[in-house]
N, C-alpha and C. Protein backbone atom coordinates (compact mmCIF):
# COMPACT_ATOMS: atom_id res chain seq x y z
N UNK A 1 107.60 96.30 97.72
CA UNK A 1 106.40 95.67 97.23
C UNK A 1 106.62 95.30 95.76
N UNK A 2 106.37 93.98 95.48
CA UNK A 2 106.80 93.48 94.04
C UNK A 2 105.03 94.04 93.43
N UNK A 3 105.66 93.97 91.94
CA UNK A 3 104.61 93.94 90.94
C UNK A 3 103.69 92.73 91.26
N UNK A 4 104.05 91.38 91.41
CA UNK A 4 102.87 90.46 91.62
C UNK A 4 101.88 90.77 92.69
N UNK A 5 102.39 91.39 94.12
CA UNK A 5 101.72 91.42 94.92
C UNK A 5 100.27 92.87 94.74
N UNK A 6 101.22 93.44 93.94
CA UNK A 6 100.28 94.44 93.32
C UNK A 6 99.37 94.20 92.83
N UNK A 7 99.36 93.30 91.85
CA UNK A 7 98.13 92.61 90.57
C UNK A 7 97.41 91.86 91.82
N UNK A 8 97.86 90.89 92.62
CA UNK A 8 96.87 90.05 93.77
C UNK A 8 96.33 90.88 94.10
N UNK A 9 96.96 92.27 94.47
CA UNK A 9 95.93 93.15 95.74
C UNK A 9 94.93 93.46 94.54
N UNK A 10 95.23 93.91 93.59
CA UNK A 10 94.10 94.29 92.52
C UNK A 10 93.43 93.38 92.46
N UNK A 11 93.32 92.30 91.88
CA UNK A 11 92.43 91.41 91.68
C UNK A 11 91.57 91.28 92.84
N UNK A 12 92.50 91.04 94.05
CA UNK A 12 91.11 90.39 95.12
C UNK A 12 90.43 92.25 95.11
N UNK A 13 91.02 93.22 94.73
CA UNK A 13 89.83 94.79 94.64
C UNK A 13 88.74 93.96 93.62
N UNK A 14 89.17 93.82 92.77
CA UNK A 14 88.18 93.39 91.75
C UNK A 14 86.67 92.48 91.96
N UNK A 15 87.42 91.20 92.69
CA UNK A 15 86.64 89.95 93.09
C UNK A 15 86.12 90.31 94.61
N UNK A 16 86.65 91.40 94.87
CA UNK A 16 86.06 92.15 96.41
C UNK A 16 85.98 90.80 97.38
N UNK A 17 87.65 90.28 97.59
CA UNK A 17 87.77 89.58 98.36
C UNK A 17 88.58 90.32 99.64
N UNK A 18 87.60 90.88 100.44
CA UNK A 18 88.61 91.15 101.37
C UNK A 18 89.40 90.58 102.27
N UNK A 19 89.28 88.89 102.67
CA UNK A 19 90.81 88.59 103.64
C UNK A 19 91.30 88.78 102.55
N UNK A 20 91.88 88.42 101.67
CA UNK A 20 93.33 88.23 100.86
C UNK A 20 93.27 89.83 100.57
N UNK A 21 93.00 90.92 100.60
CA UNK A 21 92.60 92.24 100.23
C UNK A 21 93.34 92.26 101.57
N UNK A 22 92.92 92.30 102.93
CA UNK A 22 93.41 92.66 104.50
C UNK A 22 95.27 92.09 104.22
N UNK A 23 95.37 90.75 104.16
CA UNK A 23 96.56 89.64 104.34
C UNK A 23 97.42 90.59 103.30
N UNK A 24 97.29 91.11 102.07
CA UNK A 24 98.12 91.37 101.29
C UNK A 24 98.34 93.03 101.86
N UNK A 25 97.61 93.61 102.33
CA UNK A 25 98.24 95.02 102.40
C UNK A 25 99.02 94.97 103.48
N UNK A 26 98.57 93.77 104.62
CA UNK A 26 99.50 93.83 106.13
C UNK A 26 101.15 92.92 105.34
N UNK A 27 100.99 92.01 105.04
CA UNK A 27 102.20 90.98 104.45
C UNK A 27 103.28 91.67 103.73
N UNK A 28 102.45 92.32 102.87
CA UNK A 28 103.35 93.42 101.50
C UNK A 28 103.31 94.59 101.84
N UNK A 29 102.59 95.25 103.21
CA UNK A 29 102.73 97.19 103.04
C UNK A 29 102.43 97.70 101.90
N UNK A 30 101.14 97.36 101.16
CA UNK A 30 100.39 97.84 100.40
C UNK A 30 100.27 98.78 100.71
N UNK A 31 100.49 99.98 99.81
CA UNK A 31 99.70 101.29 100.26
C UNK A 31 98.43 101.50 99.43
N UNK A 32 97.40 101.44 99.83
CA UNK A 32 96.35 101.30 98.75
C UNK A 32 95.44 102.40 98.15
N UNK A 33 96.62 103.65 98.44
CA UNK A 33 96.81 104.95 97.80
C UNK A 33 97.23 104.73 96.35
N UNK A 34 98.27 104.60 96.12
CA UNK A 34 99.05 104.72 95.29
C UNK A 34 99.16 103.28 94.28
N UNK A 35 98.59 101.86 94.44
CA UNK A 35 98.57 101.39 93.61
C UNK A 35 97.59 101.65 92.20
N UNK A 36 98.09 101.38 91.27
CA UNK A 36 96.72 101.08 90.06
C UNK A 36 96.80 99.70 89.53
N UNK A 37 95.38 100.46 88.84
CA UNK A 37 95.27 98.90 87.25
C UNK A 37 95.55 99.11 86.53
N UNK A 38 95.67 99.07 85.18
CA UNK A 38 96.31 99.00 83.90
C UNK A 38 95.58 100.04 83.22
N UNK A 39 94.47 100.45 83.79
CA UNK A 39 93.55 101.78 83.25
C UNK A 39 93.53 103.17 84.11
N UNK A 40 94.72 102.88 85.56
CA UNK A 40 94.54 103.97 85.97
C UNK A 40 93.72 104.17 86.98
N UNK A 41 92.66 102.89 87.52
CA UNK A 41 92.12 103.73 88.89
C UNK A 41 92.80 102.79 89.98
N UNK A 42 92.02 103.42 91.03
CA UNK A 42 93.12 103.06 91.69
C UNK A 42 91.61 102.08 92.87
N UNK A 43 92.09 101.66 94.33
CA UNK A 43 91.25 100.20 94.63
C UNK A 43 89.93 101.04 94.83
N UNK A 44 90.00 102.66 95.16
CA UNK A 44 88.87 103.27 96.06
C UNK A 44 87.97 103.36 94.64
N UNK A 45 88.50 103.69 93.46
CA UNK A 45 87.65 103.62 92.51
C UNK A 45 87.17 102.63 92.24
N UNK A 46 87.90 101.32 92.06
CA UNK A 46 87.06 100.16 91.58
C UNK A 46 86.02 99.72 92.06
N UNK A 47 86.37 99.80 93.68
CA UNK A 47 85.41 99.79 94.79
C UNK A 47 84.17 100.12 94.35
N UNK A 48 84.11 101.54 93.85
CA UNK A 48 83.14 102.39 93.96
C UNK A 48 82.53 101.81 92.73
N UNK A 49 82.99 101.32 91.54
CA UNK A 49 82.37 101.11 90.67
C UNK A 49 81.61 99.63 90.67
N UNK A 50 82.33 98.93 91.36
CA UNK A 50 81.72 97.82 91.81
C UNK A 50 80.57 97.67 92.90
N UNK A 51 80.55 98.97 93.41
CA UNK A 51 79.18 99.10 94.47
C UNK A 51 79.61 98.11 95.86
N UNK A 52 80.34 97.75 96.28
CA UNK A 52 81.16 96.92 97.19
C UNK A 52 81.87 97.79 98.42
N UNK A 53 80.94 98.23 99.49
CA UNK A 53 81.26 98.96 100.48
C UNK A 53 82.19 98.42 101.58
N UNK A 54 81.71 97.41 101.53
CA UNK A 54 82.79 97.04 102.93
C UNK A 54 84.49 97.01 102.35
N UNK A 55 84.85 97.33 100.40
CA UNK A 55 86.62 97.49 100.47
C UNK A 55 87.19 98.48 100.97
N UNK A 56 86.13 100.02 100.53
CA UNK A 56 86.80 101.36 100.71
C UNK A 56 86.87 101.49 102.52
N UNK A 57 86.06 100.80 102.97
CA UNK A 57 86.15 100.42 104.46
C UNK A 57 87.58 100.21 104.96
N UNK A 58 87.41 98.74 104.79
CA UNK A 58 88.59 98.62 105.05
C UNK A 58 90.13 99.10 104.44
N UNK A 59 89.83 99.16 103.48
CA UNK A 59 90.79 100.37 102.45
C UNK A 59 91.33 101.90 103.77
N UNK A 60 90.31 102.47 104.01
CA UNK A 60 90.91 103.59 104.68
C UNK A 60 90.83 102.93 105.86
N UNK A 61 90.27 102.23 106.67
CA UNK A 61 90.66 101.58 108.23
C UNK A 61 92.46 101.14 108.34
N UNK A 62 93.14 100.67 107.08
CA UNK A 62 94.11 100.33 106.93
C UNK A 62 94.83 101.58 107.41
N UNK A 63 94.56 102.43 106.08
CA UNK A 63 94.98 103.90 105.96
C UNK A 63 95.28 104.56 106.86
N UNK A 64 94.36 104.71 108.21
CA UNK A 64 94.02 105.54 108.97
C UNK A 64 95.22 104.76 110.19
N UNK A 65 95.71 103.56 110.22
CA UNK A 65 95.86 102.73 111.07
C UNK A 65 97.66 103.30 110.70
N UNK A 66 98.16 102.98 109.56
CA UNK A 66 99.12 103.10 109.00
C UNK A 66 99.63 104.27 108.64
């Protein structure tokens, strides 16, 4: 998994776009454990801070799958 695909998966956490959020963890084997942002949280936090339920959703549906 390259660094760019990292920052995409972050960003669409951010913009709580989940196809490109789904497309990038299946395409790249995102583990969306272990990535961060530049401050350290990681997508389940941003999620959470963004109030945006349906990422941590699919976030662990991935998880659970993988």
């Amino acid at each position: 998994m390259s660094q760019d695909a990292e920052k995409q998966f972050m960003n669409a956490v951010y913009r709580a776009d989940l196809n490109k959020l789904t497309a990038l963890m299946t395409s790249q084997g995102i583990n969306p454990t272990t990535v961060r942002d530049d401050r350290g949280f990681s997508a389940l936090h941003i999620a959470a801070l963004n109030d945006q339920l349906r990422i941590p959703t699919a976030l662990v549906q991935y998880v659970k799958r993988n």
